[in-house]
C-alpha atoms as a PDB file:
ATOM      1  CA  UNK A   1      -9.758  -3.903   5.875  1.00  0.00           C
ATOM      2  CA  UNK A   2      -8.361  -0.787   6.307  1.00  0.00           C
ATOM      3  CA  UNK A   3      -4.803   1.062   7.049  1.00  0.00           C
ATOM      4  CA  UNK A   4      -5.421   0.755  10.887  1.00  0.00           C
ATOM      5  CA  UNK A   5      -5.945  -2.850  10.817  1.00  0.00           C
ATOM      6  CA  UNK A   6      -2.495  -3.167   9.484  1.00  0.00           C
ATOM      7  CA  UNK A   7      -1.167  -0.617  12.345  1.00  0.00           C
ATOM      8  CA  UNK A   8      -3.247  -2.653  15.022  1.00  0.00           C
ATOM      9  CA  UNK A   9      -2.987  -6.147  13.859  1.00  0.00           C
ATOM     10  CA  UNK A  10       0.165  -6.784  11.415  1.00  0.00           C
ATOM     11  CA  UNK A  11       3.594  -4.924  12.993  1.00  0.00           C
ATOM     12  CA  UNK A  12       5.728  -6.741  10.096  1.00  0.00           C
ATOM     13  CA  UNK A  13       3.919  -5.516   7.390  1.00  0.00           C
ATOM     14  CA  UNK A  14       3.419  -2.077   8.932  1.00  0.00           C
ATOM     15  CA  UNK A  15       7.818  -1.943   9.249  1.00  0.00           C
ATOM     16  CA  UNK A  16       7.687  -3.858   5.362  1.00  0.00           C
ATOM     17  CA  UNK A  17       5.646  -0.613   4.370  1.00  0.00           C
ATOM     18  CA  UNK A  18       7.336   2.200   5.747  1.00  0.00           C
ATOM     19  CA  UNK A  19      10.465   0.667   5.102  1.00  0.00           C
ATOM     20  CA  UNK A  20       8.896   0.360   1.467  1.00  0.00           C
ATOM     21  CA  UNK A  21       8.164   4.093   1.678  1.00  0.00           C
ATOM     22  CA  UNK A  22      11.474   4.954   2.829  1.00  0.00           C
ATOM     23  CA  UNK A  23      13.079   3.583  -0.609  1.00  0.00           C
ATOM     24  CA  UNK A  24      10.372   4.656  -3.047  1.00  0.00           C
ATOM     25  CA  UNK A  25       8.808   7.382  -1.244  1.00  0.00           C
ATOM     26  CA  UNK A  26       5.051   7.772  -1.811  1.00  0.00           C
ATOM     27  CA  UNK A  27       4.149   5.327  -4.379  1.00  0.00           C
ATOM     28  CA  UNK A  28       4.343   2.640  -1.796  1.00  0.00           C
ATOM     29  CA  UNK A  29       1.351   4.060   0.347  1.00  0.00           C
ATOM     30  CA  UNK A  30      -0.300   4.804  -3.405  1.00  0.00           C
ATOM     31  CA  UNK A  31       0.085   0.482  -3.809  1.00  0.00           C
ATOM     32  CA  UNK A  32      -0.973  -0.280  -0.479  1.00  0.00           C
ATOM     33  CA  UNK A  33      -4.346   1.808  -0.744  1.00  0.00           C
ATOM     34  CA  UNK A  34      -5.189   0.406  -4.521  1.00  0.00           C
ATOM     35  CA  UNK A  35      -4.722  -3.244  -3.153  1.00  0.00           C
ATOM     36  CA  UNK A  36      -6.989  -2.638   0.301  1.00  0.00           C
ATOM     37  CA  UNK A  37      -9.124  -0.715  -2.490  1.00  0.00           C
ATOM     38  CA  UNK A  38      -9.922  -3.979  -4.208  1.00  0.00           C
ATOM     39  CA  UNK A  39      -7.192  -3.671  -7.585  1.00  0.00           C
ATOM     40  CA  UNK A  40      -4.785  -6.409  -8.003  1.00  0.00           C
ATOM     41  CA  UNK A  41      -1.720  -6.879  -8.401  1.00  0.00           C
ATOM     42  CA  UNK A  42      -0.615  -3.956  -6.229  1.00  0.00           C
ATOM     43  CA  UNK A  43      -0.719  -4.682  -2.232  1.00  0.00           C
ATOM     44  CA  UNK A  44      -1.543  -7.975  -0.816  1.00  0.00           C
ATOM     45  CA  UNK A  45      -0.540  -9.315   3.023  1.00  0.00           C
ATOM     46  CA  UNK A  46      -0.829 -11.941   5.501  1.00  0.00           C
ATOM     47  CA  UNK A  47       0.179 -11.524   9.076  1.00  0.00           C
ATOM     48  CA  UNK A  48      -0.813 -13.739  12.103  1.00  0.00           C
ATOM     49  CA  UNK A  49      -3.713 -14.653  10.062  1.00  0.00           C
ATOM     50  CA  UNK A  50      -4.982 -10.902   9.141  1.00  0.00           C
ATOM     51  CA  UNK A  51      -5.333 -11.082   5.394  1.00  0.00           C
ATOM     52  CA  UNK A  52      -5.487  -7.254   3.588  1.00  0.00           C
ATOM     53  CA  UNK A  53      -4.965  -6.606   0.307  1.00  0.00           C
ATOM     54  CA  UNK A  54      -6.177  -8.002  -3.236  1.00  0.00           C
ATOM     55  CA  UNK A  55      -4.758 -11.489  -4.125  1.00  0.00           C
ATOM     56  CA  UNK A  56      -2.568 -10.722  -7.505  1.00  0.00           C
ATOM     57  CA  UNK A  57      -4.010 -11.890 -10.927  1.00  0.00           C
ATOM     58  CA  UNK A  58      -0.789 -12.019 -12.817  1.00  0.00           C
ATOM     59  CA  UNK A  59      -0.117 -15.549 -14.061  1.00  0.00           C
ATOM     60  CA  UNK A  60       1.384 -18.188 -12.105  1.00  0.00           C
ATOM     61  CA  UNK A  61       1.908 -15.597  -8.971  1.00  0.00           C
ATOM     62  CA  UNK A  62      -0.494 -17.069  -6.900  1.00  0.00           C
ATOM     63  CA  UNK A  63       0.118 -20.851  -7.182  1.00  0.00           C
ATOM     64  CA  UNK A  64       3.667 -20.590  -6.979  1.00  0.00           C
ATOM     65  CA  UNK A  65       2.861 -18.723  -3.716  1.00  0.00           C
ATOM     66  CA  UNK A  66       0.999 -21.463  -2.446  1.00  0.00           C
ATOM     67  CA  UNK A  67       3.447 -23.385  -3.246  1.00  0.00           C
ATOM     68  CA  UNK A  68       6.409 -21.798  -1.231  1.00  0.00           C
ATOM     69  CA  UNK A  69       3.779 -21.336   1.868  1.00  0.00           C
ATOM     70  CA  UNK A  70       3.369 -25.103   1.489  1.00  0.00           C
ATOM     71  CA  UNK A  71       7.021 -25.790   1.316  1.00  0.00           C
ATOM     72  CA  UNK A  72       8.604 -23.260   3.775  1.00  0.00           C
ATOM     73  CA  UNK A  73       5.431 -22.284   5.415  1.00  0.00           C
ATOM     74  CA  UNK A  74       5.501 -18.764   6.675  1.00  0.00           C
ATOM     75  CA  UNK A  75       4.428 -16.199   9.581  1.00  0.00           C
ATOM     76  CA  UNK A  76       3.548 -14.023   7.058  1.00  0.00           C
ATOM     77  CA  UNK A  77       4.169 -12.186   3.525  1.00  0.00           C
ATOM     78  CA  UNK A  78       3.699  -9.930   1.532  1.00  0.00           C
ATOM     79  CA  UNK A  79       3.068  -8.983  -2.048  1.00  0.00           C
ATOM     80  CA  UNK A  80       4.429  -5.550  -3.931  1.00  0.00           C
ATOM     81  CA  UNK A  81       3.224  -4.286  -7.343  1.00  0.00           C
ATOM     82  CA  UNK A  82       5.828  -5.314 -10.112  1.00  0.00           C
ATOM     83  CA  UNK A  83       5.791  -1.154 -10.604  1.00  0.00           C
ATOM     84  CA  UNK A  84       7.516  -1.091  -6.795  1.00  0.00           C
ATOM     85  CA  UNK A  85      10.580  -3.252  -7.652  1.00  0.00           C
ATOM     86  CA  UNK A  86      11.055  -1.322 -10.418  1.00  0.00           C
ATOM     87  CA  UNK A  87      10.766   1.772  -8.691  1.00  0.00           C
ATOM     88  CA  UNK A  88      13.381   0.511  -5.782  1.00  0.00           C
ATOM     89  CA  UNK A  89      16.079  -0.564  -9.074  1.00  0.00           C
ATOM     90  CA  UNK A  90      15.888   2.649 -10.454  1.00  0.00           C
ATOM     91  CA  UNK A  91      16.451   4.180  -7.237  1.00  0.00           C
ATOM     92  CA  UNK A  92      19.565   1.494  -6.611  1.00  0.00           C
ATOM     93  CA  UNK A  93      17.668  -0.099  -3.824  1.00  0.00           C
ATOM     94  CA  UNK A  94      17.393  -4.026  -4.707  1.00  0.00           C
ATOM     95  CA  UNK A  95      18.402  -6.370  -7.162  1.00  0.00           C
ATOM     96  CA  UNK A  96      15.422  -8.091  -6.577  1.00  0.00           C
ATOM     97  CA  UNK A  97      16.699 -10.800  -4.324  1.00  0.00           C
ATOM     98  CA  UNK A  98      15.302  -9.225  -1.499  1.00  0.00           C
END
């Protein structure tokens, strides 16, 4: 999968990474190209059943994302490196609750 899958396919995430970009500038297209290059723990998505991205390896991340999909169930979501909320709090964007 490739950038213009997410620009054809997945509008949320597309909005979710600009917006991204908007707050952290160009690291956020730097994630989104290492996870759709096959590194986790940087960019993973799922929109209207388009899947791009690496699944993360970090423990417990995945499972407990199962189990909130199971739970809540979703339309989509999507997964930031732990280097991008860190970038947005140093730049006063989130507290994380976001």
């Amino acid at each position: 999968m490739d950038t213009q899958t997410i620009k054809d396919h997945m509008p949320e995430t597309y909005k979710a990474i600009t917006d991204k970009a908007g707050k952290i500038g160009k690291e956020a297209y730097r994630f989104v190209r290492q996870g759709l290059a096959g590194q986790p723990n940087k960019f993973y998505a799922m929109e209207r059943g388009w899947v791009v991205g690496t699944p993360f390896d970090l423990p417990g991340v995945m499972p407990d994302m199962a189990v909130f999909i199971c739970q809540f169930g979703t339309k989509g979501w999507l997964m930031w490196a732990p280097e991008a909320q860190q970038l947005e709090q140093q730049q006063g964007g989130t507290d994380g609750a976001h």
